[in-house]
Protein backbone atom coordinates (compact mmCIF):
# COMPACT_ATOMS: atom_id res chain seq x y z
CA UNK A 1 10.71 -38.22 0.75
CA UNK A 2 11.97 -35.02 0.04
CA UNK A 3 13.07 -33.47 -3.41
CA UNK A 4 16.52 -32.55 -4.06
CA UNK A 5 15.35 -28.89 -4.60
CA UNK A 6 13.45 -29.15 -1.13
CA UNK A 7 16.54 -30.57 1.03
CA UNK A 8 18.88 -27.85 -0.71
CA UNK A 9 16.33 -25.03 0.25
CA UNK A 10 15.66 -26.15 3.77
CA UNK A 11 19.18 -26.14 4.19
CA UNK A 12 20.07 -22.77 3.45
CA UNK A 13 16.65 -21.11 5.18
CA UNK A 14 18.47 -20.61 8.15
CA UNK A 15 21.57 -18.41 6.66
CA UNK A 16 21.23 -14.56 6.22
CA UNK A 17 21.62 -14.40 2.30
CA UNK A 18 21.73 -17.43 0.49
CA UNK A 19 21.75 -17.69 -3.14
CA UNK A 20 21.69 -21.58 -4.54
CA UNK A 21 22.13 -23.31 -7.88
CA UNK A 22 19.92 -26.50 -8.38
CA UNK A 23 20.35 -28.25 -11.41
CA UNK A 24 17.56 -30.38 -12.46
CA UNK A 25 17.74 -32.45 -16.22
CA UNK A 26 15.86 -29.53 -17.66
CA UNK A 27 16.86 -26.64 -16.49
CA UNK A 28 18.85 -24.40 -14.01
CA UNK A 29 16.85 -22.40 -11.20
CA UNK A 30 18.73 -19.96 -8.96
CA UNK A 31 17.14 -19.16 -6.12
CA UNK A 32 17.61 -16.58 -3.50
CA UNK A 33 16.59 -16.04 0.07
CA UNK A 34 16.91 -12.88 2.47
CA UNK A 35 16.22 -13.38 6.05
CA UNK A 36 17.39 -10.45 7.61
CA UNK A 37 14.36 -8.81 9.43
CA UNK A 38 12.39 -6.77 7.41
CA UNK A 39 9.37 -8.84 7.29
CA UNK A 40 8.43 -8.23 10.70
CA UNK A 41 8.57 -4.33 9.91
CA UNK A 42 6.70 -5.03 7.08
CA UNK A 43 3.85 -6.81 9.19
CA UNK A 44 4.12 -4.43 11.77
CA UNK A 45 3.94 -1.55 9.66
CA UNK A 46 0.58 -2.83 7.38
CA UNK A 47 -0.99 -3.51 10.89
CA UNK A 48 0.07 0.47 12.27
CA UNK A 49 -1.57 1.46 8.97
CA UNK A 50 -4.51 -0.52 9.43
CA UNK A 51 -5.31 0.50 12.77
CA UNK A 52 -4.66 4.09 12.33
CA UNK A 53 -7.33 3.90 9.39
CA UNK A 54 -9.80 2.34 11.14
CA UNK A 55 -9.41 5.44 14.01
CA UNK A 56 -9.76 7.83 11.53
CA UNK A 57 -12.67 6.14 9.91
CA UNK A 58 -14.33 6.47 13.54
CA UNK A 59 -13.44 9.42 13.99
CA UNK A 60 -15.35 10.54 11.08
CA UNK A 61 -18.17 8.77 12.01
CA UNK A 62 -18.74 10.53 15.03
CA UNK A 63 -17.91 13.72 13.95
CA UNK A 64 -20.58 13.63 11.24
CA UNK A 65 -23.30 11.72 13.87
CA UNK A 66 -22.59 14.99 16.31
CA UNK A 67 -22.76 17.82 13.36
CA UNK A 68 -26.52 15.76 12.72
CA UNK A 69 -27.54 15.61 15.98
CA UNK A 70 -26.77 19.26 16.24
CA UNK A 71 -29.81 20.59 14.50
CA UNK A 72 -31.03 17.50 12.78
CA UNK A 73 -29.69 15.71 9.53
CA UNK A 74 -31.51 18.27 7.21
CA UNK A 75 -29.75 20.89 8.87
CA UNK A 76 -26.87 19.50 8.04
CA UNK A 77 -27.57 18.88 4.46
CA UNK A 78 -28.43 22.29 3.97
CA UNK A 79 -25.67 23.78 5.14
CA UNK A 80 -22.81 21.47 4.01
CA UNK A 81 -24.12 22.56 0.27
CA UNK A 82 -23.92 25.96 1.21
CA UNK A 83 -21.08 25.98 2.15
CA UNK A 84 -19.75 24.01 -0.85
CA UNK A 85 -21.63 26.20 -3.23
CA UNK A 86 -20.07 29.63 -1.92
CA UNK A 87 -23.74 30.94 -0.64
């Protein structure tokens, strides 16, 4: 069986703004709901985020496994601290 709180929530889920006043016997809650579309933006932009790291991390990846493979990782030791040290 459903609480009053529950049957007045369900029923205003489906409405674009809602904003409702349950009173219980020991307080007063207001509640608010906002279905308008932004939460599938929201989702869609974490996931664009998340992808485009993830191609940039292997990007990296490669790029530093091709500098090594180059001359060898030693080589490529050597002269990434020369060139961060100015020499």
């Amino acid at each position: 069986m459903k609480t009053k709180l529950e049957k007045v929530m369900n029923d205003h889920q489906s409405t674009a703004t809602t904003a409702t006043k349950v009173k219980t016997r020991k307080q007063t809650r207001f509640f608010a709901t906002v279905n308008n579309g932004n939460e599938f933006v929201s989702k869609y932009s974490v996931s664009l985020i998340g992808v485009v790291a993830v191609l940039i991390g292997l990007w990296s990846i490669s790029c530093l496994l091709g500098a090594a493979s180059g001359k060898g990782p030693l080589a490529l030791l050597t002269n990434w601290f020369s060139a961060v040290m100015g020499m």
